[in-house]
C-alpha atoms as a PDB file:
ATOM      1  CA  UNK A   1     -10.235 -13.517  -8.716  1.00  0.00           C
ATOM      2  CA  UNK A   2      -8.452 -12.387 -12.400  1.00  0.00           C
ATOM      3  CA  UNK A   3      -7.949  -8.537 -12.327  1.00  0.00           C
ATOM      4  CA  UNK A   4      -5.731  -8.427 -15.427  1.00  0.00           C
ATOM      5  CA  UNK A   5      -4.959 -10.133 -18.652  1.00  0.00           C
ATOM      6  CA  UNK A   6      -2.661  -8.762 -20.876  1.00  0.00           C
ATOM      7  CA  UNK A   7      -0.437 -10.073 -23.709  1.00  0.00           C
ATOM      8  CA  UNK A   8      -0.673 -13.822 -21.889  1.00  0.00           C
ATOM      9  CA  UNK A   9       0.182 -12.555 -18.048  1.00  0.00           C
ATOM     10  CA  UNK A  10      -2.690 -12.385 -15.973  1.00  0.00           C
ATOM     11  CA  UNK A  11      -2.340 -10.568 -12.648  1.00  0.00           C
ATOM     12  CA  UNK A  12      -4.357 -11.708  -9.626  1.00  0.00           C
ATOM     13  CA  UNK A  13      -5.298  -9.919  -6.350  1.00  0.00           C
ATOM     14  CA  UNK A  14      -3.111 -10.432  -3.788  1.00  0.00           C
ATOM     15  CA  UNK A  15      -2.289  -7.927  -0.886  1.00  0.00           C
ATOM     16  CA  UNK A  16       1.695  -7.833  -0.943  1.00  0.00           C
ATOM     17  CA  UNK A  17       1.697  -5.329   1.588  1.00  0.00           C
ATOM     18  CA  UNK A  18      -0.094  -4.028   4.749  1.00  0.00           C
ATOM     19  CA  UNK A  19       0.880  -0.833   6.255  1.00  0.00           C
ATOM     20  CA  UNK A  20      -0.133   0.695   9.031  1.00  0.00           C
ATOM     21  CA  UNK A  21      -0.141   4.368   9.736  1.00  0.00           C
ATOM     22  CA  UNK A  22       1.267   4.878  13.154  1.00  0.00           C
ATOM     23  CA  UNK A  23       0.953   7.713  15.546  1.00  0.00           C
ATOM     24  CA  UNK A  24       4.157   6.419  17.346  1.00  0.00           C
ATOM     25  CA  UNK A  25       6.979   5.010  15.188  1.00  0.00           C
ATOM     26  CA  UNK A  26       9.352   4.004  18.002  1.00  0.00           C
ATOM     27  CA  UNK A  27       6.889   2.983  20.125  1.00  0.00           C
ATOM     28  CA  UNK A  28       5.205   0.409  17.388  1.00  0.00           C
ATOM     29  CA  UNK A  29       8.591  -0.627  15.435  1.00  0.00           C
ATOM     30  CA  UNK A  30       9.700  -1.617  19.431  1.00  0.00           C
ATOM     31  CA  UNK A  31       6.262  -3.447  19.654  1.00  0.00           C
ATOM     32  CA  UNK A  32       6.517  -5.650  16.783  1.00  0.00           C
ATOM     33  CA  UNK A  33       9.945  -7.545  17.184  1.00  0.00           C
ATOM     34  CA  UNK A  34       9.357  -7.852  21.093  1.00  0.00           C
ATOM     35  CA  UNK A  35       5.114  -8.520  21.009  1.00  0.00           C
ATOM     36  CA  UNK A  36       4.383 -10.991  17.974  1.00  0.00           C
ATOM     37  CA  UNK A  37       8.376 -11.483  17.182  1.00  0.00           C
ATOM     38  CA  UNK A  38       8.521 -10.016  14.146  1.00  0.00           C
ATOM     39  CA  UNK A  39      11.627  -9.883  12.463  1.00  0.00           C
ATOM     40  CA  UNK A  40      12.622  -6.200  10.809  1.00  0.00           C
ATOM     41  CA  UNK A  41      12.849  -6.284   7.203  1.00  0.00           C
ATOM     42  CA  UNK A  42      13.644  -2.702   6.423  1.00  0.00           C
ATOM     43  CA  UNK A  43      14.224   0.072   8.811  1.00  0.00           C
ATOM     44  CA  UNK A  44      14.565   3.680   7.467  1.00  0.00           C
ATOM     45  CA  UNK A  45      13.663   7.042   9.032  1.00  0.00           C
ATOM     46  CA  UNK A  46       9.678   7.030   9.077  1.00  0.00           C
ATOM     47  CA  UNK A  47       9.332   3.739   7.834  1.00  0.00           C
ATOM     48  CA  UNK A  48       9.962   0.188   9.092  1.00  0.00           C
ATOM     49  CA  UNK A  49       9.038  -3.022   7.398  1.00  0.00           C
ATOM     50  CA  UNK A  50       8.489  -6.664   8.812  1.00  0.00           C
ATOM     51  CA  UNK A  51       9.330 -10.151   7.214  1.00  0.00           C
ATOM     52  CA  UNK A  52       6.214 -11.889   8.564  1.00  0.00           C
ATOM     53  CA  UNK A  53       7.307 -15.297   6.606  1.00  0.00           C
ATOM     54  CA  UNK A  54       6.848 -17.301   3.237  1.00  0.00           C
ATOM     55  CA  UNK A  55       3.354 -17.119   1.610  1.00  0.00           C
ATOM     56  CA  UNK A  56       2.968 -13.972   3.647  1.00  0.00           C
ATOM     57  CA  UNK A  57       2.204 -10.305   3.215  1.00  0.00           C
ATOM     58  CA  UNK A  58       4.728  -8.078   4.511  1.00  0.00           C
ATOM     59  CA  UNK A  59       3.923  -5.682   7.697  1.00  0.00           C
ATOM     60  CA  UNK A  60       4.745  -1.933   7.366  1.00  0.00           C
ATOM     61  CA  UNK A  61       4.856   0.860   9.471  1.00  0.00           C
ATOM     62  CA  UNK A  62       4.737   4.476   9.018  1.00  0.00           C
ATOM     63  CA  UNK A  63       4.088   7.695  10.150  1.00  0.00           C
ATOM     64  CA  UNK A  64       0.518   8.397  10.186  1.00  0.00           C
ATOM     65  CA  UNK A  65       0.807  12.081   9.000  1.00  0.00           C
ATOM     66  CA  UNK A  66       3.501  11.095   6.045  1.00  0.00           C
ATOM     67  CA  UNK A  67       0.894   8.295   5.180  1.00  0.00           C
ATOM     68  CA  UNK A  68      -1.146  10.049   4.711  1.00  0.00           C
ATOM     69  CA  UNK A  69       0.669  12.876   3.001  1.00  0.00           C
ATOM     70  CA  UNK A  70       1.820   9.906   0.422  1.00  0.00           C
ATOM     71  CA  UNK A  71      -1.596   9.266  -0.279  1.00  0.00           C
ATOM     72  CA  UNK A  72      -2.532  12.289  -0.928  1.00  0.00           C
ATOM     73  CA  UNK A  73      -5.543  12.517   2.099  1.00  0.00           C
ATOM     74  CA  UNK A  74      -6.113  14.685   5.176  1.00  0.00           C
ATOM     75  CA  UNK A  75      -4.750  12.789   8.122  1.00  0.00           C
ATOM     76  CA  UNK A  76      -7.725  13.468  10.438  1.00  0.00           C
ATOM     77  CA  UNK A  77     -11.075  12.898   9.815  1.00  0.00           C
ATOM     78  CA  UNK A  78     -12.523   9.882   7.378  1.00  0.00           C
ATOM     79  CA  UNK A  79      -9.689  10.693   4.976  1.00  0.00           C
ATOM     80  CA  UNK A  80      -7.604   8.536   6.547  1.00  0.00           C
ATOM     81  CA  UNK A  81      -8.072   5.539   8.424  1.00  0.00           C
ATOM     82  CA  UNK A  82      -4.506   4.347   8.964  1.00  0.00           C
ATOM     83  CA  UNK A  83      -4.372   1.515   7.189  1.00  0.00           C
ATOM     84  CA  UNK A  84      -4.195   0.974   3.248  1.00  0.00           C
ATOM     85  CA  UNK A  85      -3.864  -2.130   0.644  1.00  0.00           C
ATOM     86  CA  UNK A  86      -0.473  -2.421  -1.190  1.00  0.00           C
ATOM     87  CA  UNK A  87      -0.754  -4.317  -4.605  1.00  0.00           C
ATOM     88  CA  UNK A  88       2.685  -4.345  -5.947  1.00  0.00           C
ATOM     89  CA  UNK A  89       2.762  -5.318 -10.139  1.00  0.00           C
ATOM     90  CA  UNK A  90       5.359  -5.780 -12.459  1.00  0.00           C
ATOM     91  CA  UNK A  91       4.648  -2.630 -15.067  1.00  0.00           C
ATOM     92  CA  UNK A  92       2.824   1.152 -14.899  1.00  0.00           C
ATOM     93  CA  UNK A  93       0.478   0.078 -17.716  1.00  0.00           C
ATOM     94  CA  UNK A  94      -1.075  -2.939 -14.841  1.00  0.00           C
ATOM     95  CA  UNK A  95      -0.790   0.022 -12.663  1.00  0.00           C
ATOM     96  CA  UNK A  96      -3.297   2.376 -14.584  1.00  0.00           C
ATOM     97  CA  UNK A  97      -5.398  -0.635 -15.642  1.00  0.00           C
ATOM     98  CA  UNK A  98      -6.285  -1.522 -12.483  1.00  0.00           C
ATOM     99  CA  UNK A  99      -6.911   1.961 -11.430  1.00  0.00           C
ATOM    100  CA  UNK A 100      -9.467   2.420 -14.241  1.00  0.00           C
ATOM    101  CA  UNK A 101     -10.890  -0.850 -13.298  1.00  0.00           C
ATOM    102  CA  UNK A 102     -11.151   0.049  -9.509  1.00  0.00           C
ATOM    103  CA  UNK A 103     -12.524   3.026 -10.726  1.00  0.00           C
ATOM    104  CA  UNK A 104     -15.029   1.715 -13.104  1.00  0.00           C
ATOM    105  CA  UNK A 105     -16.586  -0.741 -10.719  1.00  0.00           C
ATOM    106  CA  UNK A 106     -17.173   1.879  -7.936  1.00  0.00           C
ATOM    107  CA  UNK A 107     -14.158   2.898  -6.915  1.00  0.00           C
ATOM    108  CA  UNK A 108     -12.742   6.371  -6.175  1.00  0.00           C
ATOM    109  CA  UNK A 109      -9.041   7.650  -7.547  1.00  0.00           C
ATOM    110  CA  UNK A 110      -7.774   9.590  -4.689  1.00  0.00           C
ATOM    111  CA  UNK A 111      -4.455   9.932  -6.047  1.00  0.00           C
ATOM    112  CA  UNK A 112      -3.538   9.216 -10.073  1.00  0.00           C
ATOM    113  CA  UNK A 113      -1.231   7.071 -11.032  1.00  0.00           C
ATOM    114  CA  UNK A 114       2.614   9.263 -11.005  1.00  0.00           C
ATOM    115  CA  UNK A 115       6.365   8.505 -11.339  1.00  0.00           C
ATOM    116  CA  UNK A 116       8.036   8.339  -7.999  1.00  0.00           C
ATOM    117  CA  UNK A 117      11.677   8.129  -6.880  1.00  0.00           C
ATOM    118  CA  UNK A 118      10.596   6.158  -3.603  1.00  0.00           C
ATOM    119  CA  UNK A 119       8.581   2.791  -5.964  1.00  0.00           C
ATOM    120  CA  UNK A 120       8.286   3.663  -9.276  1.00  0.00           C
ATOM    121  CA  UNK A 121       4.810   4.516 -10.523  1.00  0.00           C
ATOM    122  CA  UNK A 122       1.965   4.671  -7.983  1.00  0.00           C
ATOM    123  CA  UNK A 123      -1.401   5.137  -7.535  1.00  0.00           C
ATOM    124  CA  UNK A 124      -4.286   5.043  -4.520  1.00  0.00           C
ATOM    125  CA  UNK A 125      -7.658   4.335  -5.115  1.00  0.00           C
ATOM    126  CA  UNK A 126     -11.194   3.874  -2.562  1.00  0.00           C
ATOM    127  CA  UNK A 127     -12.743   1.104  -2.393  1.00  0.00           C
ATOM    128  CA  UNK A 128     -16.498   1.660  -1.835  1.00  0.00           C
ATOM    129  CA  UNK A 129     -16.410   1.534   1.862  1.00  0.00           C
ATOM    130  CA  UNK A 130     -13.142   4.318   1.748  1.00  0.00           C
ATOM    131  CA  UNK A 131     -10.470   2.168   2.532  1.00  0.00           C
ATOM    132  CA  UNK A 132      -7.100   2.544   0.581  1.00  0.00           C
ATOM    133  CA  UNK A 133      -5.250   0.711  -2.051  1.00  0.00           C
ATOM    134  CA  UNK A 134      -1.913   1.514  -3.457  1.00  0.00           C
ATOM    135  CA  UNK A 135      -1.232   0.272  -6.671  1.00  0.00           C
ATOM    136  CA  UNK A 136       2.518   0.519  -7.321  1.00  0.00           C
ATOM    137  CA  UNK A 137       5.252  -1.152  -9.687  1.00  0.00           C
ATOM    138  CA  UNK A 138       7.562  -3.041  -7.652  1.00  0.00           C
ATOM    139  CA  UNK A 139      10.645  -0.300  -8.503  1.00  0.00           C
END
């Protein structure tokens, strides 16, 4: 499936990341390594990331409420169901332009597209359904 074209680099869907929000973050980053042997990628306080191998998306965990809170969605209740869709792309104009398109074929912004000092230039949308998608430049 093509999402982008623009000036000769086209940009497919691919989910780079899957995070989960967490109610326990010790409890889950201990899970992990020791249940399904997954190797720790990053570990920082309220965040932990897992190599999960080549050709793979990466694993993250995170605070549920600060998850949330990045997001920009209530914690409890349908506003957040723990899990969202990362979609890492090399520039903020893909960013917004898949946004809009998300948008424009039924889609919901939940949170615009804004400069960060954590990844760059983010942005959630909704699918139909409610579930999340973070569109972010890779730094």
């Amino acid at each position: 499936m093509q999402v982008l074209e623009r000036k000769g680099v086209t940009v497919s869907v691919q989910v780079t990341a899957i995070m989960l929000g967490v109610a326990d973050l010790s409890r889950a980053k201990k899970f992990y390594p020791e249940g399904l042997g997954c190797p720790i990628d990053k570990d920082y306080p309220g965040f932990v990331s897992f190599d999960l191998g080549a050709g793979s998306s990466s694993l993250a965990l995170y605070e549920r409420d600060a998850a949330a809170q990045d997001a920009g969605v209530s914690a409890e209740g349908s506003g957040f169901r723990g899990v969202s869709f990362h979609f890492i792309v090399a520039s903020g104009d893909q960013v917004d332009e898949i946004m809009n398109n998300a948008a424009s074929a039924g889609g919901e912004i939940v949170k615009r597209a804004a400069a960060s000092r954590w990844v760059g230039y983010f942005g959630y949308f909704s699918d139909p359904d409610g579930y999340l998608w973070k569109v972010a430049t890779s730094g």
